[in-house]
C-alpha atoms as a PDB file:
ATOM      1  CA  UNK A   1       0.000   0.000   0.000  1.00  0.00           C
ATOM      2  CA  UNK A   2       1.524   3.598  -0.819  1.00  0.00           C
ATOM      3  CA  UNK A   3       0.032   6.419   1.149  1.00  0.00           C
ATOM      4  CA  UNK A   4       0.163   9.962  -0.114  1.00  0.00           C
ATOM      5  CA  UNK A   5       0.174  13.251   2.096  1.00  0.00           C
ATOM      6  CA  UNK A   6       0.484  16.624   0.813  1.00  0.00           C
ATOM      7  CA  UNK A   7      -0.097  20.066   3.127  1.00  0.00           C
ATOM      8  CA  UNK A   8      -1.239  23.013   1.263  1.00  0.00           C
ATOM      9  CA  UNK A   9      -1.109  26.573   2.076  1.00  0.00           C
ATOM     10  CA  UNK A  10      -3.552  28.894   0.410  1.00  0.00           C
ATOM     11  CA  UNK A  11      -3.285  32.184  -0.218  1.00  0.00           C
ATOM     12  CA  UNK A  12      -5.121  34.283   1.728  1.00  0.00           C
ATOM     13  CA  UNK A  13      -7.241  35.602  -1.551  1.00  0.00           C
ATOM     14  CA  UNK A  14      -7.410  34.031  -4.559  1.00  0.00           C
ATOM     15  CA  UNK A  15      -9.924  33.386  -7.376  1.00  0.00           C
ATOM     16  CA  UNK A  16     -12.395  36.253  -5.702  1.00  0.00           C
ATOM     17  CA  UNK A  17     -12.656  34.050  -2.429  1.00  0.00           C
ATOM     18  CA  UNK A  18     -11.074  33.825   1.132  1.00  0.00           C
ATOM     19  CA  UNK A  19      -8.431  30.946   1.948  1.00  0.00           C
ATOM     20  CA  UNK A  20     -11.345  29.510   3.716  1.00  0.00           C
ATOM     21  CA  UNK A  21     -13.433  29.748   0.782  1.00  0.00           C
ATOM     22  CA  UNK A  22     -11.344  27.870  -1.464  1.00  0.00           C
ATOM     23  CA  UNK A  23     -10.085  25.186   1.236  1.00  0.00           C
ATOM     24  CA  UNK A  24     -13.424  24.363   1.537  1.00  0.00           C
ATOM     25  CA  UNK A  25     -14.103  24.325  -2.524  1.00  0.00           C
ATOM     26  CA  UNK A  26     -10.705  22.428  -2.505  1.00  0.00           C
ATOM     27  CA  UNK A  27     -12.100  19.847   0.347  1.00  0.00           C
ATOM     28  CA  UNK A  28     -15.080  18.876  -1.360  1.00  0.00           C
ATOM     29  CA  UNK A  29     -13.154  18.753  -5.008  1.00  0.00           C
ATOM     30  CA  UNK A  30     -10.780  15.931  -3.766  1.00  0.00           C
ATOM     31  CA  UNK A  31     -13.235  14.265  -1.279  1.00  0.00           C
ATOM     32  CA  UNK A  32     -15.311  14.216  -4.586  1.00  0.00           C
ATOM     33  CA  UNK A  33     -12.844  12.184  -6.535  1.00  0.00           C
ATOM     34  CA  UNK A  34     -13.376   8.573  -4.310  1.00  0.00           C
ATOM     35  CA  UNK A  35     -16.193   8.305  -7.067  1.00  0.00           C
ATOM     36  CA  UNK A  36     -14.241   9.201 -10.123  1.00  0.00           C
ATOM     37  CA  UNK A  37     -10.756   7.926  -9.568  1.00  0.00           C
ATOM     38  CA  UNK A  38     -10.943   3.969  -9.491  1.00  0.00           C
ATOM     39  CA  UNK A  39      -7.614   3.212  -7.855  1.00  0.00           C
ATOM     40  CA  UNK A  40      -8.243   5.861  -4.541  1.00  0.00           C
ATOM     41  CA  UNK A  41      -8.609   2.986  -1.837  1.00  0.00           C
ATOM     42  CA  UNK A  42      -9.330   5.953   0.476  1.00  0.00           C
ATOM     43  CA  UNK A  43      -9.379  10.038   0.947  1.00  0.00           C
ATOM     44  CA  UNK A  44      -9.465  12.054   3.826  1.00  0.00           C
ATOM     45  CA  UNK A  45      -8.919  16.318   3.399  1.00  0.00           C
ATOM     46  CA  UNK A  46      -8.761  17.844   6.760  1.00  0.00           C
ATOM     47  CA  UNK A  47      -9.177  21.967   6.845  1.00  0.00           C
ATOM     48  CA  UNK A  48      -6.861  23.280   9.624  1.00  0.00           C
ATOM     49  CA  UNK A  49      -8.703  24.825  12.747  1.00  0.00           C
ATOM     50  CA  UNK A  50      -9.027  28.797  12.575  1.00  0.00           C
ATOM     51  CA  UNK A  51      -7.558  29.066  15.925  1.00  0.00           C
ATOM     52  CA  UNK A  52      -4.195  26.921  15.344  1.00  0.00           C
ATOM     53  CA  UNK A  53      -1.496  28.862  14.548  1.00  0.00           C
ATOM     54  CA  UNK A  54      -1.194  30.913  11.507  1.00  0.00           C
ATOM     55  CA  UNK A  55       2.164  29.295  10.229  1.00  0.00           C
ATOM     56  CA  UNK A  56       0.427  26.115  10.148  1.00  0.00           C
ATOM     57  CA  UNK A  57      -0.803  24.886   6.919  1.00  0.00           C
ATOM     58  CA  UNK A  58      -3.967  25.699   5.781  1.00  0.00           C
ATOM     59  CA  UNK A  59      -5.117  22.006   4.093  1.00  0.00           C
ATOM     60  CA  UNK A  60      -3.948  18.555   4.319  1.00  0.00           C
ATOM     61  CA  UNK A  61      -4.618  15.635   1.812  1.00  0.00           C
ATOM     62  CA  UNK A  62      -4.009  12.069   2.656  1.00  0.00           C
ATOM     63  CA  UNK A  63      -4.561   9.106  -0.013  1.00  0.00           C
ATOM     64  CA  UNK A  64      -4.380   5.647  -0.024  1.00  0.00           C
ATOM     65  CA  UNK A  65      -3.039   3.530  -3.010  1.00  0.00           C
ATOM     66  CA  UNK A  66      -2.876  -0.182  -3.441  1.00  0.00           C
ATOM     67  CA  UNK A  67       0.776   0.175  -5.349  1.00  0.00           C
ATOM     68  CA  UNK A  68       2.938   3.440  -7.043  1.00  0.00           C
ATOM     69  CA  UNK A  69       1.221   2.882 -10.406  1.00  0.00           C
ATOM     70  CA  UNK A  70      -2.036   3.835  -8.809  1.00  0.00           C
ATOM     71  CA  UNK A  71      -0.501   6.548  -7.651  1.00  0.00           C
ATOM     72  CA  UNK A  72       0.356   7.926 -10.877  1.00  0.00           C
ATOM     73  CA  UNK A  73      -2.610   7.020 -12.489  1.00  0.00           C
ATOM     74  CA  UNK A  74      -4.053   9.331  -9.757  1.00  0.00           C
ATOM     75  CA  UNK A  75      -1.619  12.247 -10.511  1.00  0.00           C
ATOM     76  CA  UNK A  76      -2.234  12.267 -13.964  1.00  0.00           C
ATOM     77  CA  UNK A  77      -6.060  11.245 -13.882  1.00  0.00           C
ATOM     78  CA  UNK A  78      -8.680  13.771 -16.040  1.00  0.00           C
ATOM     79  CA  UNK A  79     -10.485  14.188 -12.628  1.00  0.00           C
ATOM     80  CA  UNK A  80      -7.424  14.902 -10.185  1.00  0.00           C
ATOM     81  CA  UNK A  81      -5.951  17.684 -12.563  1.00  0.00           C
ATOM     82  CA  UNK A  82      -9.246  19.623 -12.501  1.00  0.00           C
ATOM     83  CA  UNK A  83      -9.205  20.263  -8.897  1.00  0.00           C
ATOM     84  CA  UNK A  84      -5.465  20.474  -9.198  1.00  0.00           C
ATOM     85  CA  UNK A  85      -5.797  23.494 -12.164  1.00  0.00           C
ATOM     86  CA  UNK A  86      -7.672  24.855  -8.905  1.00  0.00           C
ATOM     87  CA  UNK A  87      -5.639  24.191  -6.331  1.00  0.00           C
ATOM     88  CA  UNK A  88      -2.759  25.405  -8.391  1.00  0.00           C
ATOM     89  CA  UNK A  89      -4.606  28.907  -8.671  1.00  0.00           C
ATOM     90  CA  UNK A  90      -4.686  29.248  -5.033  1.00  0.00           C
ATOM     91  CA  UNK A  91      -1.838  27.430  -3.365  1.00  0.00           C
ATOM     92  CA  UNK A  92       1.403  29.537  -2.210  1.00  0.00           C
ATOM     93  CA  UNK A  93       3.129  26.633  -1.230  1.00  0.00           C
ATOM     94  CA  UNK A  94       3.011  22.834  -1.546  1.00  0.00           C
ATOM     95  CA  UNK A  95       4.382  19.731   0.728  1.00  0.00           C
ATOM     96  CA  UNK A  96       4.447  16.213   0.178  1.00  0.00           C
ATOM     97  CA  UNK A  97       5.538  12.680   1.312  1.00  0.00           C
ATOM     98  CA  UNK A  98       4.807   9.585  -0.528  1.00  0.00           C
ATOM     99  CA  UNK A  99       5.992   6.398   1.065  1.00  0.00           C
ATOM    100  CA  UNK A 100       4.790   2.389   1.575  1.00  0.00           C
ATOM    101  CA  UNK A 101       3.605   1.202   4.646  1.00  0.00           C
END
């Protein structure tokens, strides 16, 4: 199994809408793609609190793949670089770890 995390931080306006705006558009445009990406075994998008600390990230992403090709069928999947071209027009910075367990 190959699990996939990534931490997202937003700017703090971007297309016309808050950070909190679009991590919530963001949320429910990955969450959405358990139905349209075959090979996501699971999803989870948590929205960090408004009352952690402002250096924290504003949105983590954590996937679940049977193997790496599913993976990169993911990455490169119609569905996952929609909300990606969206992501990408909000996002100031980007983390990730990929790894087996």
């Amino acid at each position: 199994m190959v699990k996939h995390i990534v931490f997202f931080r937003l700017a703090s306006e971007a297309e016309g809408k808050t950070a909190a705006q679009n991590a919530a558009i963001i949320k429910q445009g990955l969450e959405a793609l358990i139905d349209k990406v075959e090979c996501l075994r699971s999803i989870e998008v948590g929205i960090n609190e408004p009352l952690a600390p402002q250096t924290d990230h504003h949105l983590a992403l954590v996937c679940t793949f049977d193997n790496w090709d599913d993976l990169n069928t993911y990455a490169t999947h119609p569905e996952h670089l929609k909300v990606a071209a969206y992501i990408g027009k909000c996002k100031t910075s980007r983390s990730a770890v990929d790894y087996e367990f």
